[in-house]
PDB file of N, CA and C in Angstrom:
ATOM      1  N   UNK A   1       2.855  13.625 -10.245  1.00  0.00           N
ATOM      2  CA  UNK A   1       2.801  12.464  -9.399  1.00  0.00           C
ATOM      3  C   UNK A   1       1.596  12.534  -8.464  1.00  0.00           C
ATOM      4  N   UNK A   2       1.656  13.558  -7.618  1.00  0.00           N
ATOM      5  CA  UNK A   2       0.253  13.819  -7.068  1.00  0.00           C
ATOM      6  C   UNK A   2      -0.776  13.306  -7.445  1.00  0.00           C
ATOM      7  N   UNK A   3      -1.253  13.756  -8.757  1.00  0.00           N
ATOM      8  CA  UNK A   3      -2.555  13.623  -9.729  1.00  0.00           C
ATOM      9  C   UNK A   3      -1.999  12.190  -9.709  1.00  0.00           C
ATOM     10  N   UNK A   4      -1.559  10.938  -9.755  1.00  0.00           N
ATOM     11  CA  UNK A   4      -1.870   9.935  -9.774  1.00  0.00           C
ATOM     12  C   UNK A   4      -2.395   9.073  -8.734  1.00  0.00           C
ATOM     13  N   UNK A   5      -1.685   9.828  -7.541  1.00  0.00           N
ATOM     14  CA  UNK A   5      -2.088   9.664  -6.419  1.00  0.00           C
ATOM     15  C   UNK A   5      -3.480   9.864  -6.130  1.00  0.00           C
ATOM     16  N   UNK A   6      -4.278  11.065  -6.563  1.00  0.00           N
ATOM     17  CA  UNK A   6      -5.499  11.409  -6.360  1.00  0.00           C
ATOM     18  C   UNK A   6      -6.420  10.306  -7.148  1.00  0.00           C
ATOM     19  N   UNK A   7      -5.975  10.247  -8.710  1.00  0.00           N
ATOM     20  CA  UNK A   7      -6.524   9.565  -9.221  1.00  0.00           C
ATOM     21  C   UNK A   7      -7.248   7.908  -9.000  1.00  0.00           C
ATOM     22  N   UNK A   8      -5.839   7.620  -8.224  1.00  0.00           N
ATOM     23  CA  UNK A   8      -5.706   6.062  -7.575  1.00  0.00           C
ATOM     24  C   UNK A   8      -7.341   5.655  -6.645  1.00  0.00           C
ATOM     25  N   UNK A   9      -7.087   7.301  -5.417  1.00  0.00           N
ATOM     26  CA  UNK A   9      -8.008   6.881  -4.412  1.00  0.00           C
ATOM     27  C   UNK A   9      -9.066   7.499  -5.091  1.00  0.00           C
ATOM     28  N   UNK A  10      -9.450   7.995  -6.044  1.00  0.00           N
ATOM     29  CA  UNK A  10     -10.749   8.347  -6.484  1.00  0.00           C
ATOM     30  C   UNK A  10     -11.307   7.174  -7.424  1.00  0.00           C
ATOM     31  N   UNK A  11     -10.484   6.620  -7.734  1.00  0.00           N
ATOM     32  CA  UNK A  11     -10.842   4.688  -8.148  1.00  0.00           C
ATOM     33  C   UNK A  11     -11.058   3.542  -7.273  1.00  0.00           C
ATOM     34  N   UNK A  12     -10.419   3.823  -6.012  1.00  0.00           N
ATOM     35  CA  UNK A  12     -10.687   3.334  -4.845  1.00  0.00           C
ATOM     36  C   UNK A  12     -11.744   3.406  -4.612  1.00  0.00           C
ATOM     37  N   UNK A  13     -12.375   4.140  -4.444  1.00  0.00           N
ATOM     38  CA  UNK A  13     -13.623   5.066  -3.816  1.00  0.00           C
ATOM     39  C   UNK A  13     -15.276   4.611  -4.994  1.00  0.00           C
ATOM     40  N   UNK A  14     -14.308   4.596  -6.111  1.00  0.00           N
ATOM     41  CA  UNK A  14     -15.545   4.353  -6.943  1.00  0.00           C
ATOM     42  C   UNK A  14     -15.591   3.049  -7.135  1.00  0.00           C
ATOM     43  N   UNK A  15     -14.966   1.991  -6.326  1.00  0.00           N
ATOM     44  CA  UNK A  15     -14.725   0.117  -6.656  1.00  0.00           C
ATOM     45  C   UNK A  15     -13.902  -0.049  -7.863  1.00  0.00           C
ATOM     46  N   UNK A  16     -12.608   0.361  -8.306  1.00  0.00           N
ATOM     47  CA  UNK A  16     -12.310   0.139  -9.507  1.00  0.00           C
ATOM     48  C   UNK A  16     -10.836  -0.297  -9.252  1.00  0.00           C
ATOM     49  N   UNK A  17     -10.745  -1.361  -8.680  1.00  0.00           N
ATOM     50  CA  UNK A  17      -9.357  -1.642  -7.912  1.00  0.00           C
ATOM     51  C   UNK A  17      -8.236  -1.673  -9.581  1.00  0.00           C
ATOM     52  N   UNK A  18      -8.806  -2.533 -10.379  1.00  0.00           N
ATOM     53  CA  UNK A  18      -7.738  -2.327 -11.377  1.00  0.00           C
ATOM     54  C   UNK A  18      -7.276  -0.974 -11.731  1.00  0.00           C
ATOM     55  N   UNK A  19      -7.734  -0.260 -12.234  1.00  0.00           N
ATOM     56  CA  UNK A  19      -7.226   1.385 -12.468  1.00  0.00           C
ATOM     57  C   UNK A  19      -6.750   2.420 -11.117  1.00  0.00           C
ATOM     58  N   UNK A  20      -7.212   1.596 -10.137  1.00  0.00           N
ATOM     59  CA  UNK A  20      -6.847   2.351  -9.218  1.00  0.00           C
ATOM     60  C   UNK A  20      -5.065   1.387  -8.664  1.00  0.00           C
ATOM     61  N   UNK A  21      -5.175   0.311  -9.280  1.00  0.00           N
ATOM     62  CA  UNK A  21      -3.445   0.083  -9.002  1.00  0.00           C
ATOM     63  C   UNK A  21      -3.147   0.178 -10.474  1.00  0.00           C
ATOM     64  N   UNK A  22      -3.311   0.331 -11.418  1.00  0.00           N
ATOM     65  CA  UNK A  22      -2.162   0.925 -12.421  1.00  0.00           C
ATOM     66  C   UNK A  22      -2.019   2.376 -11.980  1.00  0.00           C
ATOM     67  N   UNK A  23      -3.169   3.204 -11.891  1.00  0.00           N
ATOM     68  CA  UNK A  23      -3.162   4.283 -11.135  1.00  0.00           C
ATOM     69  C   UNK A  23      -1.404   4.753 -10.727  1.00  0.00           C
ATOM     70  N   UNK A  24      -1.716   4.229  -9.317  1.00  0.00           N
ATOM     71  CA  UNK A  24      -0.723   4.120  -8.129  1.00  0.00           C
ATOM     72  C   UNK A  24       0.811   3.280  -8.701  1.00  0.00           C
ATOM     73  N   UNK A  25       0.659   2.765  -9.943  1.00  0.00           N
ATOM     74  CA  UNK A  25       1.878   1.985 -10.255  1.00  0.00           C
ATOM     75  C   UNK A  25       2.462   3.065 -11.150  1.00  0.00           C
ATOM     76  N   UNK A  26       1.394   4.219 -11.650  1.00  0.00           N
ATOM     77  CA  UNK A  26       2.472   5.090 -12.214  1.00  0.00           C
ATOM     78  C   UNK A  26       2.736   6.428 -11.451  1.00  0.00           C
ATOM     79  N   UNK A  27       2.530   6.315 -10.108  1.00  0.00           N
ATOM     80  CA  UNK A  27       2.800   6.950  -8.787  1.00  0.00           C
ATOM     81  C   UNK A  27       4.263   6.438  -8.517  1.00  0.00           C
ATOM     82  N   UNK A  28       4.023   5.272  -8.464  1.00  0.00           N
ATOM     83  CA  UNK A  28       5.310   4.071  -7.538  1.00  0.00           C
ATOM     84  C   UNK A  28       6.473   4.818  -8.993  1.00  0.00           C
ATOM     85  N   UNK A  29       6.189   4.297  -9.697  1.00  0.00           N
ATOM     86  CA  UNK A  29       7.551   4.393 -11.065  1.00  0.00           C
ATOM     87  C   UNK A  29       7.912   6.017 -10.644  1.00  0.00           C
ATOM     88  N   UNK A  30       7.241   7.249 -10.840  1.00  0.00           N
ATOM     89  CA  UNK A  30       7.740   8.624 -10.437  1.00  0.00           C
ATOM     90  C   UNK A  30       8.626   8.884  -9.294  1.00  0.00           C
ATOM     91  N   UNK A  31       8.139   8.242  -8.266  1.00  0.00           N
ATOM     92  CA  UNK A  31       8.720   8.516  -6.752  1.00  0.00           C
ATOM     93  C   UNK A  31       8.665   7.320  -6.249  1.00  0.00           C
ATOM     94  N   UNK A  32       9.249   5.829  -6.306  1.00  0.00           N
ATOM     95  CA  UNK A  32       9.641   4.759  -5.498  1.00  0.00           C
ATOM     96  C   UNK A  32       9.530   5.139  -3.928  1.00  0.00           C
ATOM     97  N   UNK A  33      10.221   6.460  -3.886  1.00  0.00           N
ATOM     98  CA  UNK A  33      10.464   6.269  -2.410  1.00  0.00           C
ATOM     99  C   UNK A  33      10.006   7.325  -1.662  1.00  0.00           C
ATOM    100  N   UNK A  34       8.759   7.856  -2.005  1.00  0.00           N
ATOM    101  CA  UNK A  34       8.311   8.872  -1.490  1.00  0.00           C
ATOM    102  C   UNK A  34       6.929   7.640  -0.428  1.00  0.00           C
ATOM    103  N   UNK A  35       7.281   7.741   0.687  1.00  0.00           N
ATOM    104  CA  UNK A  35       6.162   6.913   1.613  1.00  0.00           C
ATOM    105  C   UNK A  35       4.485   7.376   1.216  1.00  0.00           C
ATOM    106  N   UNK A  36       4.001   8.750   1.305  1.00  0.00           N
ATOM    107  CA  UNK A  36       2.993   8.705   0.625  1.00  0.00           C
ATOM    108  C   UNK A  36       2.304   7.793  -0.098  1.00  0.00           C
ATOM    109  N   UNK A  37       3.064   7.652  -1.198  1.00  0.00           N
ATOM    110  CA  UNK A  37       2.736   6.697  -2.420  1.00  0.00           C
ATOM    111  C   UNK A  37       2.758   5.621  -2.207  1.00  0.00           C
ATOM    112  N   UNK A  38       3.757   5.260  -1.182  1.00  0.00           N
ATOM    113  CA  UNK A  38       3.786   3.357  -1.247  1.00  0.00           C
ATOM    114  C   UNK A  38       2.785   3.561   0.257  1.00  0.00           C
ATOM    115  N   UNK A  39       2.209   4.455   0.319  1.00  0.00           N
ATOM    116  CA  UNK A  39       0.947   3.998   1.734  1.00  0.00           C
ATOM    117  C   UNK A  39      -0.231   3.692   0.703  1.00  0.00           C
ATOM    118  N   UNK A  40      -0.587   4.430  -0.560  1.00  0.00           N
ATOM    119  CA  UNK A  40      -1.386   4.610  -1.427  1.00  0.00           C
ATOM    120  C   UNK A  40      -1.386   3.573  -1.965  1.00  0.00           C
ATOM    121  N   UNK A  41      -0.420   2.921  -2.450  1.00  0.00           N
ATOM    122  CA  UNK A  41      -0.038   1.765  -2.820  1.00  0.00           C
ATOM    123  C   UNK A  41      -0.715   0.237  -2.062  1.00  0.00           C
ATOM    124  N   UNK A  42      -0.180   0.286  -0.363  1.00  0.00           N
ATOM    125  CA  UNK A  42      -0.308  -0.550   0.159  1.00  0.00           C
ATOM    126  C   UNK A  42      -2.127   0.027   0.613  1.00  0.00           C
ATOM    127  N   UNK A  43      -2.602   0.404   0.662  1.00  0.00           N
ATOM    128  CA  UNK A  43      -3.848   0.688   0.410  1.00  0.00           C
ATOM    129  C   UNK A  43      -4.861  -0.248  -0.587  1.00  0.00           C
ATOM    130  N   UNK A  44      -4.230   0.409  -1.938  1.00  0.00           N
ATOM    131  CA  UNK A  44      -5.093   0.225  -2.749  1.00  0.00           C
ATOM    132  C   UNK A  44      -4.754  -1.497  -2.920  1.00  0.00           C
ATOM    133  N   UNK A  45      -3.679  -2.484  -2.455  1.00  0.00           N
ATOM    134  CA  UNK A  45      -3.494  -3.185  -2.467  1.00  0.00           C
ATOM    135  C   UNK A  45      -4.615  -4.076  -1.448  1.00  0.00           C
ATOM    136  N   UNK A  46      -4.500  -3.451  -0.365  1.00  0.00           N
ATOM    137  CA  UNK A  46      -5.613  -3.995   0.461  1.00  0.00           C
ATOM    138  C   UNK A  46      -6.828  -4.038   0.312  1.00  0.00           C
ATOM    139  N   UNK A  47      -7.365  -2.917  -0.701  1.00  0.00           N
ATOM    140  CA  UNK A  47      -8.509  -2.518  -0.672  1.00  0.00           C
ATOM    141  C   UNK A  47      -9.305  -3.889  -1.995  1.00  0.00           C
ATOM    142  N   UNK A  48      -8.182  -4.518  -2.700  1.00  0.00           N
ATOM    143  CA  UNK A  48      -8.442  -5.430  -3.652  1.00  0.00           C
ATOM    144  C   UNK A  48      -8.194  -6.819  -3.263  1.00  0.00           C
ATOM    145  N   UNK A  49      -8.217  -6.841  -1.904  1.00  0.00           N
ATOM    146  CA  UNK A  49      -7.859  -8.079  -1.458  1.00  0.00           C
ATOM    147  C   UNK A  49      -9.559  -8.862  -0.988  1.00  0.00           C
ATOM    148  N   UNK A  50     -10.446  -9.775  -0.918  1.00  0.00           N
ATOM    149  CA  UNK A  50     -11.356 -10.429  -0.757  1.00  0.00           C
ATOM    150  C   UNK A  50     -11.207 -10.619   0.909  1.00  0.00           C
ATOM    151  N   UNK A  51     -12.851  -9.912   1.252  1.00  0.00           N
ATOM    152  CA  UNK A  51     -12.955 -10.384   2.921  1.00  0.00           C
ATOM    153  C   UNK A  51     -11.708  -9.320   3.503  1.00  0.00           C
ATOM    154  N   UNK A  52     -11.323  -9.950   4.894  1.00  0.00           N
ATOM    155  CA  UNK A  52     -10.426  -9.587   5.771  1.00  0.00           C
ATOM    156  C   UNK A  52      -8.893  -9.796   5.307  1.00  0.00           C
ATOM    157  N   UNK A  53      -8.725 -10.847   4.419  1.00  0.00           N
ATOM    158  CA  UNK A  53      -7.764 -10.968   4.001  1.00  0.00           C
ATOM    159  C   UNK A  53      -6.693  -9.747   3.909  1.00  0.00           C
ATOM    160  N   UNK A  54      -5.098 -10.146   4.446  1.00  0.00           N
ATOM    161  CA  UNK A  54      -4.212  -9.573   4.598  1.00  0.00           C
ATOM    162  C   UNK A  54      -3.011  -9.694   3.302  1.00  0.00           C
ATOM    163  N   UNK A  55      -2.961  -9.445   2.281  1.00  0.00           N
ATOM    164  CA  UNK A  55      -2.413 -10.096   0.865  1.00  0.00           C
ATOM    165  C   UNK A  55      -0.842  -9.739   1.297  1.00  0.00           C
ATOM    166  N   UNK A  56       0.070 -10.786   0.821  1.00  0.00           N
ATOM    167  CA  UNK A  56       1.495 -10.427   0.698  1.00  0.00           C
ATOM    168  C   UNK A  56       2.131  -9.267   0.004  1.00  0.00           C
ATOM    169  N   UNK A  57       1.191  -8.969  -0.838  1.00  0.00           N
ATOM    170  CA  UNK A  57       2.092  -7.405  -1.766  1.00  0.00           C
ATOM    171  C   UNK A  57       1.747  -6.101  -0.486  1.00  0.00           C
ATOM    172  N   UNK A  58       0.679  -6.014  -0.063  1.00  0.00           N
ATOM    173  CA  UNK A  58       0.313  -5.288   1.171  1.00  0.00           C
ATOM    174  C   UNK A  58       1.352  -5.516   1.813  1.00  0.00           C
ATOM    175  N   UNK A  59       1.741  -6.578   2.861  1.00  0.00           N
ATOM    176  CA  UNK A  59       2.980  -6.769   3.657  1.00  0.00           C
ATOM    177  C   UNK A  59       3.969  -6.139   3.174  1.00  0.00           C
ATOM    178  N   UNK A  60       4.422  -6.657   2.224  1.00  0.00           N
ATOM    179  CA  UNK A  60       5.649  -6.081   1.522  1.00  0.00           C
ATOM    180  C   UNK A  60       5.848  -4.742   1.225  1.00  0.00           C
ATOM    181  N   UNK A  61       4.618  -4.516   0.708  1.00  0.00           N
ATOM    182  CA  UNK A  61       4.700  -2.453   0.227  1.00  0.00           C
ATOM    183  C   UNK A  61       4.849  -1.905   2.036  1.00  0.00           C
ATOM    184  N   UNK A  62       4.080  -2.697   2.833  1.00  0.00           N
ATOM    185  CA  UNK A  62       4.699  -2.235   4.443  1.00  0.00           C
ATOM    186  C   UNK A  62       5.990  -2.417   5.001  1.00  0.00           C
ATOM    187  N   UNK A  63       6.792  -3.092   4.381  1.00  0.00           N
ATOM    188  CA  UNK A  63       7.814  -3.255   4.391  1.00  0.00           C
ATOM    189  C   UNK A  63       8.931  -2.573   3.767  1.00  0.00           C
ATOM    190  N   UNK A  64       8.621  -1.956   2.805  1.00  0.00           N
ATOM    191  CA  UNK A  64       9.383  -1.062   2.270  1.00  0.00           C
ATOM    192  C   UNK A  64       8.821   0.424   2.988  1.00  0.00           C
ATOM    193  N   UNK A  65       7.737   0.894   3.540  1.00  0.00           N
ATOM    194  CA  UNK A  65       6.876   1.538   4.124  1.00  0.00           C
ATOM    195  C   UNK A  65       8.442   1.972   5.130  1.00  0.00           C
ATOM    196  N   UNK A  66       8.602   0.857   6.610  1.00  0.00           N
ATOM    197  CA  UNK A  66       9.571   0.711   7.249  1.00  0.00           C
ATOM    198  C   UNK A  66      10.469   0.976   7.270  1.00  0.00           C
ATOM    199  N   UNK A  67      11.211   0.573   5.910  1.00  0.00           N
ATOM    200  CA  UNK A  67      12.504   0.971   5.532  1.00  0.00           C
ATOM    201  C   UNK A  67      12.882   2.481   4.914  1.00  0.00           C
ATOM    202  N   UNK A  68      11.710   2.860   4.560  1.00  0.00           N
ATOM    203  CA  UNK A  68      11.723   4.212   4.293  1.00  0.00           C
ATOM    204  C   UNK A  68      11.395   5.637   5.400  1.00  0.00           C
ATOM    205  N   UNK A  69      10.591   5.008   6.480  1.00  0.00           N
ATOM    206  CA  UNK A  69      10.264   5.651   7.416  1.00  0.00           C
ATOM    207  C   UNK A  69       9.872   4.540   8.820  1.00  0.00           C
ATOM    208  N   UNK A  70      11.416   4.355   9.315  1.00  0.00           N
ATOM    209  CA  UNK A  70      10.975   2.946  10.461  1.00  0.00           C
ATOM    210  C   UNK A  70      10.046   3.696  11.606  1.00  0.00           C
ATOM    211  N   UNK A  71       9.288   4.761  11.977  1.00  0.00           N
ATOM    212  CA  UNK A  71       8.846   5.039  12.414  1.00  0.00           C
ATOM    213  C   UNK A  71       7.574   5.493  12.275  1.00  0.00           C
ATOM    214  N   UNK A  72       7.339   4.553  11.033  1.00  0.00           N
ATOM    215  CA  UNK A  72       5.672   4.921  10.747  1.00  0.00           C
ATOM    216  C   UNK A  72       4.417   3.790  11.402  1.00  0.00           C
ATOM    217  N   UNK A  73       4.332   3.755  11.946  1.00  0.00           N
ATOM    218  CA  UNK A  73       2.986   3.447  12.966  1.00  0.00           C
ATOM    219  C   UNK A  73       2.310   2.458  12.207  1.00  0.00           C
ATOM    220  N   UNK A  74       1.532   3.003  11.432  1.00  0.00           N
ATOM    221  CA  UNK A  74       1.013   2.047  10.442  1.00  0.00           C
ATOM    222  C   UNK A  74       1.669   0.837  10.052  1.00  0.00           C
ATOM    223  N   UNK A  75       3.037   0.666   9.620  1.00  0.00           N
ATOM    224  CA  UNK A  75       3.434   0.485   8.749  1.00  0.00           C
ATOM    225  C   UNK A  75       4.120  -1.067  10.118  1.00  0.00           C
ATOM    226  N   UNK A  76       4.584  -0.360  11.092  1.00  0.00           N
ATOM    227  CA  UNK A  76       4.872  -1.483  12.208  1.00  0.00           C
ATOM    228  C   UNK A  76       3.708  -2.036  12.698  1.00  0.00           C
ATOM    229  N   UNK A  77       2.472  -1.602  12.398  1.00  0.00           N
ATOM    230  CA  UNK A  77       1.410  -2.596  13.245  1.00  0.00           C
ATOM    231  C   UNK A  77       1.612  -3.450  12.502  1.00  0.00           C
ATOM    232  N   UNK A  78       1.211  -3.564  10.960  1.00  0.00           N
ATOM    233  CA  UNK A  78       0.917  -4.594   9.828  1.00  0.00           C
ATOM    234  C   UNK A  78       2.355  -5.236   9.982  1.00  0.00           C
ATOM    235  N   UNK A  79       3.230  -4.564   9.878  1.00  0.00           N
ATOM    236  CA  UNK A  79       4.469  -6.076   9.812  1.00  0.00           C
ATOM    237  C   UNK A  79       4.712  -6.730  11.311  1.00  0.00           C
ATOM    238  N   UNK A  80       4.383  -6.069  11.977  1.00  0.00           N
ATOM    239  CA  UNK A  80       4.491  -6.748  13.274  1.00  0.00           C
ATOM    240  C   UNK A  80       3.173  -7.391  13.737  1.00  0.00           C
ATOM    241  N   UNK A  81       2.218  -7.433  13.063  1.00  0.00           N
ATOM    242  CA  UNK A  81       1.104  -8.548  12.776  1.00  0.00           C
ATOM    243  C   UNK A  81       1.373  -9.644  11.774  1.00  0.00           C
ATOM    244  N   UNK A  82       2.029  -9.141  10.907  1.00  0.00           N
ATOM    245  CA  UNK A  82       2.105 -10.462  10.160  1.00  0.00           C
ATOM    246  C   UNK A  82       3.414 -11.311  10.746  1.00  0.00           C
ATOM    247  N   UNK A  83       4.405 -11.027  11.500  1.00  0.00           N
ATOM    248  CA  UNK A  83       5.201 -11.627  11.913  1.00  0.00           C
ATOM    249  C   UNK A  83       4.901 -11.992  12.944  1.00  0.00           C
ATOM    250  N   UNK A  84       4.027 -11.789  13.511  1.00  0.00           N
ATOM    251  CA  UNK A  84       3.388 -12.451  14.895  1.00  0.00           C
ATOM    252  C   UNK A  84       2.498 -13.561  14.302  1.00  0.00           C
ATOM    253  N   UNK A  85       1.484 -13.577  13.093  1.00  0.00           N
ATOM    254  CA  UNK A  85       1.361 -14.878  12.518  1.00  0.00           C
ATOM    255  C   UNK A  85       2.245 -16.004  11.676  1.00  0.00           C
ATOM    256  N   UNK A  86       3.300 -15.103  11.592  1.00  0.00           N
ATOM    257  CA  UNK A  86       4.102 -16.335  11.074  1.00  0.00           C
ATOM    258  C   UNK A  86       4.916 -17.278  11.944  1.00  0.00           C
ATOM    259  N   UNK A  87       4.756 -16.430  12.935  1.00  0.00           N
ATOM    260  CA  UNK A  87       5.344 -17.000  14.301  1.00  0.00           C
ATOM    261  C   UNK A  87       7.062 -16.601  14.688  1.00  0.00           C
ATOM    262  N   UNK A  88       7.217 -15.005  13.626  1.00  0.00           N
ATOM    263  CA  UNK A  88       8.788 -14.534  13.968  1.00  0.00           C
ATOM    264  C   UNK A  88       8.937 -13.893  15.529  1.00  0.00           C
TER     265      UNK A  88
END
């Protein structure tokens, strides 16, 4: 699982957002719920998003982020930014 993980951000790194989320999608299938991975995840999700743009699968992988560790920092700025634009 690791090695997919590595693999992911070393596709990251080289602009290769597609391989770098199948990458990370056969990260996600091994360990669903290991936070690591769904940070890697919500990463590489962002990292394929155009401009500043904030994409909904990002939100969401932060959202499960939360539920897996409600005390991850990261993980409450972004949902508590996007719920401050939605106006929750």
């Amino acid at each position: 699982m690791a090695g997919w993980v590595r693999l992911a951000h070393a596709y990251n790194v080289l602009g290769e957002p597609d391989k770098a989320r199948a990458a990370i999608d056969h990260a996600v299938r091994l360990k669903p719920g290991d936070v690591g991975v769904q940070l890697t995840l919500a990463e590489t999700q962002k990292d394929a998003a155009p401009g500043d743009d904030t994409p909904a699968d990002f939100i969401a992988t932060m959202r499960t982020v939360l539920k897996l560790d409600p005390a991850n920092v990261q993980a409450l700025y972004y949902v508590g930014l996007a719920e401050q634009k939605a106006g929750i």
